[in-house]
Each structure stands twice: as C-alpha cells, then as structure tokens.
Protein backbone atom coordinates (compact mmCIF):
# COMPACT_ATOMS: atom_id res chain seq x y z
CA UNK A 1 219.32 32.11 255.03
CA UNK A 2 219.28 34.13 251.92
CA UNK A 3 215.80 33.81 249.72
CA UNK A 4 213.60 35.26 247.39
CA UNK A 5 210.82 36.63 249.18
CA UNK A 6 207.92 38.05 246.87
CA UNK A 7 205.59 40.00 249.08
CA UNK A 8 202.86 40.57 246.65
CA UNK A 9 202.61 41.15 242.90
CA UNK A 10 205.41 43.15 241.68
CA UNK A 11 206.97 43.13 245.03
CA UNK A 12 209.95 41.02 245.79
CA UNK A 13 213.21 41.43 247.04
CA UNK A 14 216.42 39.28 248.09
CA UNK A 15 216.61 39.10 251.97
CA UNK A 16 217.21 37.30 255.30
CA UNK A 17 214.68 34.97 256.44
CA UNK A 18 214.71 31.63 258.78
CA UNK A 19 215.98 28.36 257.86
CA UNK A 20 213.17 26.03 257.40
CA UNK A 21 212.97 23.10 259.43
CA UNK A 22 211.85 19.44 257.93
CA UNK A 23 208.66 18.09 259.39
CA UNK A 24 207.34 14.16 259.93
CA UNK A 25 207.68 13.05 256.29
CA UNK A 26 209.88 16.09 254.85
CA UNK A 27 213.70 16.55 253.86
CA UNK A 28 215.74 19.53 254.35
CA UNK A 29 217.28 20.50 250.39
CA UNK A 30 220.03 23.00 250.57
CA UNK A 31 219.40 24.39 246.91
CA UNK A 32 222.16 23.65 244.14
CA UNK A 33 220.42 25.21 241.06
CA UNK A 34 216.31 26.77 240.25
CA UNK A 35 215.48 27.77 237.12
CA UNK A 36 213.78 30.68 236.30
CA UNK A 37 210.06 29.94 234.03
CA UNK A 38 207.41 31.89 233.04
CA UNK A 39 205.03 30.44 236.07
CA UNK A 40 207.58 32.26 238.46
CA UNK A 41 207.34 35.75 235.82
CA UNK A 42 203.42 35.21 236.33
CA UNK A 43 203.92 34.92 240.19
CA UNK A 44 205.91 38.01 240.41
CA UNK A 45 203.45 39.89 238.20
CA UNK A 46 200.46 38.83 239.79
CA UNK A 47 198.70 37.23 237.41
CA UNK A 48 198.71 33.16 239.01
CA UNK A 49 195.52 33.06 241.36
CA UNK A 50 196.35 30.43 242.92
CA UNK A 51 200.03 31.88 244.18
CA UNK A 52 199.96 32.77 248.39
CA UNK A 53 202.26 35.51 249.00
CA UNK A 54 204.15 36.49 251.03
CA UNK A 55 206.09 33.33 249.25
CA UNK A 56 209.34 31.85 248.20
CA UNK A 57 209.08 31.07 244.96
CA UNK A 58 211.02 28.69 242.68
CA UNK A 59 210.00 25.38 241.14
CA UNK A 60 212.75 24.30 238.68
CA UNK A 61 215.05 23.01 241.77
CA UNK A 62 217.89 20.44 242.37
CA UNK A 63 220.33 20.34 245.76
CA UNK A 64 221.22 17.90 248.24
CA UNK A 65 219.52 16.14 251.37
CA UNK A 66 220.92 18.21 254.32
CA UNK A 67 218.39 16.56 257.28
CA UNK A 68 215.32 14.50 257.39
CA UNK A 69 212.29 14.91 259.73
CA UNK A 70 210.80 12.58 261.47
CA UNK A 71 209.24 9.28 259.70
CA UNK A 72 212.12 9.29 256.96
CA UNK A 73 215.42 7.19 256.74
CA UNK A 74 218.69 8.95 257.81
CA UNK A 75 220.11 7.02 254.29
CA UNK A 76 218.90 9.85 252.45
CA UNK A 77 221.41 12.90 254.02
CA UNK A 78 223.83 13.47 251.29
CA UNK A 79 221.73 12.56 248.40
CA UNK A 80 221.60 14.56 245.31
CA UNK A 81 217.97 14.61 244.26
CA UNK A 82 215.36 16.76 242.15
CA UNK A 83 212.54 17.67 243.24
CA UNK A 84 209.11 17.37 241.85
CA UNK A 85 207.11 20.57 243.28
CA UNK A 86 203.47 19.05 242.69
CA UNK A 87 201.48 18.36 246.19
CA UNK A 88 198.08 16.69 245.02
CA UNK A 89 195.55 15.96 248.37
CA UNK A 90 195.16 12.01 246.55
CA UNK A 91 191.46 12.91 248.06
CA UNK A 92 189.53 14.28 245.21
CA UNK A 93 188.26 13.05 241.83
CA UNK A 94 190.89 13.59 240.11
CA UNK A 95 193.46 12.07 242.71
CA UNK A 96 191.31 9.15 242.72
CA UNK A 97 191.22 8.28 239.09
CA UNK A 98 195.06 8.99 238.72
CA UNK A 99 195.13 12.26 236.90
CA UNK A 100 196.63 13.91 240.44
CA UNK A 101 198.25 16.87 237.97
CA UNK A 102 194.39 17.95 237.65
CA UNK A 103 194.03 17.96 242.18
CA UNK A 104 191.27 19.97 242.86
CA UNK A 105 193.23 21.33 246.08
CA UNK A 106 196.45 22.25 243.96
CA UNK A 107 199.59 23.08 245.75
CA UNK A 108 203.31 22.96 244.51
CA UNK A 109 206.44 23.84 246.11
CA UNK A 110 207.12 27.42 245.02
CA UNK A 111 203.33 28.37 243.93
CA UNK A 112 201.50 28.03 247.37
CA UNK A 113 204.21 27.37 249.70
CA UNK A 114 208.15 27.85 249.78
CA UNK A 115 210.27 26.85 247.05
CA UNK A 116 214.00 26.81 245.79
CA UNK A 117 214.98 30.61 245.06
CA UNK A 118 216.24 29.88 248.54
CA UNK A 119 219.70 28.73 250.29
CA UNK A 120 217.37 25.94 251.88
CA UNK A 121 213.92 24.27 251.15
CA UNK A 122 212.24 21.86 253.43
CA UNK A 123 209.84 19.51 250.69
CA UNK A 124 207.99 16.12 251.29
CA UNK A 125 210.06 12.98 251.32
CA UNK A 126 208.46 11.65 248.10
CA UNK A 127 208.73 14.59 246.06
CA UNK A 128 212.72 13.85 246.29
CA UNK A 129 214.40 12.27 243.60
CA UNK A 130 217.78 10.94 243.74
CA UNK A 131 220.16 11.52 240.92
CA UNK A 132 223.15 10.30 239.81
CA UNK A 133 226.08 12.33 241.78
CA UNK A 134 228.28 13.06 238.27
CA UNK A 135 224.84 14.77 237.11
CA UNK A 136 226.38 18.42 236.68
CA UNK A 137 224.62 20.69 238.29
CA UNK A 138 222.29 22.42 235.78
CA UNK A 139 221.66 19.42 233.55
CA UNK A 140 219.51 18.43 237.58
CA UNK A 141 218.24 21.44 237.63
CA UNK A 142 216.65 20.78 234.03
CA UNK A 143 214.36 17.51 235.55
CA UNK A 144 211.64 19.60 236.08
CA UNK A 145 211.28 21.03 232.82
CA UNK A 146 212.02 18.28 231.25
CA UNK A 147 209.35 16.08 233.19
CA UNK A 148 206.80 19.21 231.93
CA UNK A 149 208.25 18.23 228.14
CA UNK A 150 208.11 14.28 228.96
CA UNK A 151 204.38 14.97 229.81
CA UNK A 152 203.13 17.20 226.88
CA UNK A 153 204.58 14.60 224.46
CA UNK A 154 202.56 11.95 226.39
CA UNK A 155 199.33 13.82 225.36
CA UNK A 156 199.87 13.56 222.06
CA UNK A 157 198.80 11.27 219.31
CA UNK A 158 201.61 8.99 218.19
CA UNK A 159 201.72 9.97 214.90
CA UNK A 160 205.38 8.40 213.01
CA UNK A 161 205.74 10.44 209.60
CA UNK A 162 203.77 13.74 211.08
CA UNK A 163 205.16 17.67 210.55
CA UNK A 164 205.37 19.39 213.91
CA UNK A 165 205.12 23.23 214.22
CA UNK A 166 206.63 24.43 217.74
CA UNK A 167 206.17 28.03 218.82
CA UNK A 168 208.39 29.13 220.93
CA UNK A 169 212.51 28.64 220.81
CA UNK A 170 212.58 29.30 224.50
CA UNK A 171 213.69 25.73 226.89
CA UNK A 172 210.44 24.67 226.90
CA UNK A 173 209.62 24.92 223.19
CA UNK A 174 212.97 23.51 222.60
CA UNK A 175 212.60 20.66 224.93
CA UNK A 176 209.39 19.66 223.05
CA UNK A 177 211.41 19.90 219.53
CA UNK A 178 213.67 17.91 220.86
CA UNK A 179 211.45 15.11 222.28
CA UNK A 180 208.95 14.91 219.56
CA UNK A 181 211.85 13.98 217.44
CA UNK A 182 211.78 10.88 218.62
CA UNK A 183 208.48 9.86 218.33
CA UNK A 184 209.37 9.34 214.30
CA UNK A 185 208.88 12.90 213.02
CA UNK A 186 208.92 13.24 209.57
CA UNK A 187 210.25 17.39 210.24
CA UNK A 188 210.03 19.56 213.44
CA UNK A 189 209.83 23.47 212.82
CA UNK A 190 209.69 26.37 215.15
CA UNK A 191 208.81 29.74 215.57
CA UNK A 192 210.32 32.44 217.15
CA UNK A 193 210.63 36.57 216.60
CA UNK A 194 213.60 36.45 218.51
CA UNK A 195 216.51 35.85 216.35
CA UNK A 196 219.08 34.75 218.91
CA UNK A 197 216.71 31.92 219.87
CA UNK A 198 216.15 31.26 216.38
CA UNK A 199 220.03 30.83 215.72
CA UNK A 200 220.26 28.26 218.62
CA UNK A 201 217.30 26.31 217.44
CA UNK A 202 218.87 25.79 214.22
CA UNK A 203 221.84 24.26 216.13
CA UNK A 204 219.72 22.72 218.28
CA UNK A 205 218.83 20.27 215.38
CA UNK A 206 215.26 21.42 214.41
CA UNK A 207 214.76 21.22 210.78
CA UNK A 208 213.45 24.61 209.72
CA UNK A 209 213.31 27.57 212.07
CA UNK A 210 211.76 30.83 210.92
CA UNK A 211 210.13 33.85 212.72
CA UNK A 212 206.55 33.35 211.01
CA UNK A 213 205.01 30.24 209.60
CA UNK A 214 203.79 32.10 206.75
CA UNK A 215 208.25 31.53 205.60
CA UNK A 216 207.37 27.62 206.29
CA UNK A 217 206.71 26.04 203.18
CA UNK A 218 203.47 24.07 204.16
CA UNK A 219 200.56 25.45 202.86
CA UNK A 220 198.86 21.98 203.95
CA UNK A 221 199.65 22.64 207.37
CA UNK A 222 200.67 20.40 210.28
CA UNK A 223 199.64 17.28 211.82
CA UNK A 224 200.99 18.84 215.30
CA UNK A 225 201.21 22.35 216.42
CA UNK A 226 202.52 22.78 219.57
CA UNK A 227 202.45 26.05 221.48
CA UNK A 228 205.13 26.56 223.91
CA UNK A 229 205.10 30.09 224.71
CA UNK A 230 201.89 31.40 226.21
CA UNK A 231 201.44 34.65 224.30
CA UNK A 232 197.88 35.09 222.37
CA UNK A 233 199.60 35.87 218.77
CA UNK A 234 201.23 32.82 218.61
CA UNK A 235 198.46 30.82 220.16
CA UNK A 236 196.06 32.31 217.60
CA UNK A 237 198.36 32.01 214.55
CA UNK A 238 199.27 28.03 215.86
CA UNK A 239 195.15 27.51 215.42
CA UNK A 240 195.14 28.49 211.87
CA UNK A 241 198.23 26.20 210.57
CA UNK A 242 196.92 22.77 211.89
CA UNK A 243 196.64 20.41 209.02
CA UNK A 244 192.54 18.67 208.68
CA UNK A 245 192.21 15.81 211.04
CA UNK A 246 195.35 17.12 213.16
CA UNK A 247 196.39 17.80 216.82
CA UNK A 248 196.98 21.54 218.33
CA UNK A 249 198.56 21.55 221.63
CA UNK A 250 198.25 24.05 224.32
CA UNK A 251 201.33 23.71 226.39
CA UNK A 252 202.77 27.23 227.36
CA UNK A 253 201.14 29.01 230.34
CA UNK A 254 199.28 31.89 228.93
CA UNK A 255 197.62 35.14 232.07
CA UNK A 256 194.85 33.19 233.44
CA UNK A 257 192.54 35.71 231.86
CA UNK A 258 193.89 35.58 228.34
CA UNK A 259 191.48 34.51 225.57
CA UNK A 260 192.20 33.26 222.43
CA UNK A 261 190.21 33.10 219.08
CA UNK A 262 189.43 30.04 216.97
CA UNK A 263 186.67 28.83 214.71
CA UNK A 264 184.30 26.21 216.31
CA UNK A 265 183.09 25.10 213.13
CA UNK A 266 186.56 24.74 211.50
CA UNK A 267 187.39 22.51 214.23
CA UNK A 268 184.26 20.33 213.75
CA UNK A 269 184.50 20.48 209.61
CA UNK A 270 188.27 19.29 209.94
CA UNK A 271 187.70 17.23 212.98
CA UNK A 272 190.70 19.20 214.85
CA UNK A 273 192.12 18.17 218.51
CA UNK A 274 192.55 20.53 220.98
CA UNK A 275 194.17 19.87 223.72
CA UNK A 276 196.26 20.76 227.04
CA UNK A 277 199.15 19.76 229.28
CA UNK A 278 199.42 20.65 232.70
CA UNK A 279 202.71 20.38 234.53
CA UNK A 280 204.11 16.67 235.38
CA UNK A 281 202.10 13.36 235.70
CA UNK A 282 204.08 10.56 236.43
CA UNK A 283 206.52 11.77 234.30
CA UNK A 284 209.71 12.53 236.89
CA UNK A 285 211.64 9.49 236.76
CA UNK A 286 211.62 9.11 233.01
CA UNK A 287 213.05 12.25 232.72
CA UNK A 288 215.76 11.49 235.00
CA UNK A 289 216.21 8.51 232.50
CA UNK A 290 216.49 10.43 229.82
CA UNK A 291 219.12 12.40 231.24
CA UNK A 292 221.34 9.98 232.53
CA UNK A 293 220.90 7.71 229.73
CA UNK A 294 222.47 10.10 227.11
CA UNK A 295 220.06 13.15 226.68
CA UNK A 296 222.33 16.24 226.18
CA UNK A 297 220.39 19.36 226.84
CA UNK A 298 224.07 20.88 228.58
CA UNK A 299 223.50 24.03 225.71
CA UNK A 300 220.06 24.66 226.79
CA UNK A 301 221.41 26.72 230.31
CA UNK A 302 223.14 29.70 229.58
CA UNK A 303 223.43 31.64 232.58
CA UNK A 304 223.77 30.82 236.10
CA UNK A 305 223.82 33.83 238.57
CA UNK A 306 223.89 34.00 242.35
CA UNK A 307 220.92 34.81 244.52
CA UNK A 308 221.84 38.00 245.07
CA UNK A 309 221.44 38.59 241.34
CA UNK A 310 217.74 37.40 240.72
CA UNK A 311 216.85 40.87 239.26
CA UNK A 312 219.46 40.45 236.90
CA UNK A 313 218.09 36.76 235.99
CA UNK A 314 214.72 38.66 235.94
CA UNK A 315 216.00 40.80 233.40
CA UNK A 316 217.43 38.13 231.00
CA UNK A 317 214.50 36.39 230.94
CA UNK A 318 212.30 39.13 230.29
CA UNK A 319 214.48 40.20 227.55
CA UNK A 320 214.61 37.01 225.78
CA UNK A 321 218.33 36.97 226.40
CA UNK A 322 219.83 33.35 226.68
CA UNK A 323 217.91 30.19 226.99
CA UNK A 324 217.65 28.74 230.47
CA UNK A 325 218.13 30.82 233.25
CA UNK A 326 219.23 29.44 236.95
CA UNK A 327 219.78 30.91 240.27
CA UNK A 328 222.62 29.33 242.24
CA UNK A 329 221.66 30.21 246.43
C-alpha cells in the first residue's frame, strides 16, 4: 500500500510498504480522509518526544471497516467510522481515576504507532466509531478535531454573558469560536496575522476579528482567552489581555521546549486561571452528535489532495494557505 513513512525528523517520504493486518481486538480501516495538524508538523520536525519513527503518521482519520481480527463481530465490515487515535494502558493513576487523556504510558494511532496518512490502518476495535453513511467525507474526517474542540470547551468555566478572545483563525481556533458560542457568549473575537484566515473568520460568524488585540476595543480585557495556535507571541500577548478573576486557556500545541512568560503575582493579585487541554476525553461521540445533528463546519476543509501530494499539503499548511487540510490515500 501507499503511506507516509517519516523515517526520522525531517525525513519522510511517500512509498510502498505492507498492508497491515488486524489483530485479536483490531479492525482493518482503508483510509477515506486524514487531516493534516500541527502535532503531525511537530512529528515531521522532530520536536514531539514521544513520536517512534520510523512511523506512519496521521491522526485526523475517517474510512471504512475493510476486515476484523479475531475477537470482533463480522457486523462491523462496511461500516463508516472515525477513529479516535488515543490508546491509554487503563493501568495507571490517571487511567484509574478517569482522566485516561493524562495515561502515563501515552500512545495514539499516528504518534507512537501507524496512523491514517496511509491507504490502510489496522486500529483497536473500540477506537472505531460508526458514522452516519451520508456523512460526506471530510465533514468525518473533522471528528477528531472537533472532539479536541468539544474537550477544551469542557475545561472551561461556564460563564453565559463572558467576552472570549481566540488566537488563532486556523480549524482549531475556529472550531473553539464556534463552540464557545454556544455556551451564551456575550462576543467571541479572534486573532490572526494572516489576513486570509482573518477574512474567513469574519464569515465564519465571529464577532470581531483583527490581527492584534491592541485593534479590540476592550481595554478591560476578557473573561476567556483561548490560545489555539501554539506560537510563544500569541501565548504571551493572550496572558496580558485576561480580564481580573478570568480564565486563560492553553489549548494549541506549542515545541515541547517552548517557554512562555507571565507574571506570578498578577495571576495571584487578579486571581487568574490557567489552564490546559489535552487531546480528547470522552468527548468522541458528542462530536459525532454535533455533526450529524446540524453542525456545519463543510467551509472549514479547503483542500483535499492525494497521497502522493503530502508535500504539497505540507506546504499549504506551512504557509497558512487554506483552512483544513486532508490527504485522500
């Protein structure tokens, strides 16, 4: 089959390598859609510790059921599912008490072993979720994302009438946006330097969009800032504009050794939250309800290329060209 095989960091290419098989408890996915994130940019630069190369990497993935090992119902060949790349041991602490996001022996589909820039994947049984059949295409290859979004909004307070700052007009800043909306949001803003993504946010239905918050008019600040994007400027700016008594959240991935600058006693004087959101918790199927129940996120993929052109899809993102990129094996 034809995959994405990253050798080590900086070092990938688009080759031949054999099908996977599924074993006892595993299906066989033959890959519809992946999507392209900044975990997988990290992974090909070398700068996620806990990637094991060589690897297949790919996390953002939707196909169909094409075989089942041994343990697992035949019933499931032909479904259309999503697939939830998280492997906690449910050994540890953390397993234990239910926060399995936090495993202390992390592994996920696409990080430590093979994921979906690949014709085929094999995953476990459980990590398959079936979708609707009329779900097209890239909307199922949006499920993991959008689980990522479902769970960030879970970690924070539920505040009706609060101003949300979002940096980032990328998917996953716009996801957020999107979702926090709901919650009762008295405004949702974002931030972005790029001024495509900033055009699309405004049609996206955020209600200010700028490339600086110094433009926003809200010298008070905000009761939420969320960062979706991972890079230290923004993260360091996003610390300065939350309003006393509110809620910053760290949700982009930033380089594992990035450090970022804030003032310890500004967040004791104004009694400031700081906190993070890893990945998905629980959060899977309520995404697939969202989607099927009337969520339109169909303008949020813009380009879908072939395998064959992952540099190219490589390129885009790394250009900030588009929103949601997907590779179609």
């Amino acid at each position: 089959m034809r995959a994405v095989e990253v050798s080590g960091p900086t070092s990938w290419s688009v080759t031949e390598v054999a099908d996977p098989s599924p074993g006892p408890g595993e299906v066989l996915v033959r890959v519809s859609v992946c999507g392209l994130c900044g975990t997988d940019m990290h992974i090909l630069e070398g700068e996620l510790t806990s990637a094991k190369y060589p690897l297949i990497p790919g996390h953002e993935l939707s196909g169909e059921v094409v075989a089942v090992g041994g343990g697992v119902d035949e019933s499931q060949v032909g479904l259309i599912v999503a697939v939830d790349p998280n492997l906690p041991c449910g050994r540890c602490h953390y397993c234990h008490v239910g926060r399995e996001n936090l495993c202390d022996n992390y592994h996920a589909i696409g990080v430590t072993r093979a994921g979906g820039f690949a014709e085929l994947v094999a995953v476990p049984d459980v990590c398959a979720y079936p979708l609707p059949k009329d779900l097209p295409t890239p909307l199922a290859g949006l499920v993991e994302p959008l689980s990522c979004a479902v769970h960030g909004v879970s970690r924070l307070p539920r505040a009706p009438g609060a101003n949300y700052l979002v940096y980032g007009a990328g998917t996953m800043g716009l996801l957020m946006a999107r979702l926090v909306r709901s919650t009762g949001a008295a405004s949702v803003s974002v931030v972005d330097t790029n001024a495509d993504r900033r055009a699309f946010a405004a049609e996206f239905g955020v209600d200010a969009v700028s490339g600086s918050a110094d433009e926003l008019d809200r010298p008070e600040g905000f009761e939420v800032v969320v960062d979706a994007t991972g890079v230290l400027a923004a993260i360091d700016d996003g610390l300065t504009r939350v309003r006393t008594g509110g809620t910053f959240l760290q949700f982009g991935v930033a380089a594992e050794d990035a450090r970022a600058t804030f003032s310890p006693f500004d967040v004791y004087n104004r009694e400031i939250d700081i906190i993070g959101s890893m990945a998905v918790h629980h959060s899977f199927a309520p995404a697939i309800d969202l989607l099927t129940n009337g969520l339109d996120l169909s303008s949020l993929v813009s380009d879908v290329l072939p395998i064959d052109s992952f540099d190219d899809a490589v390129e885009l993102f790394r250009s900030g060209s588009g929103r949601k990129t997907q590779v179609a094996p």
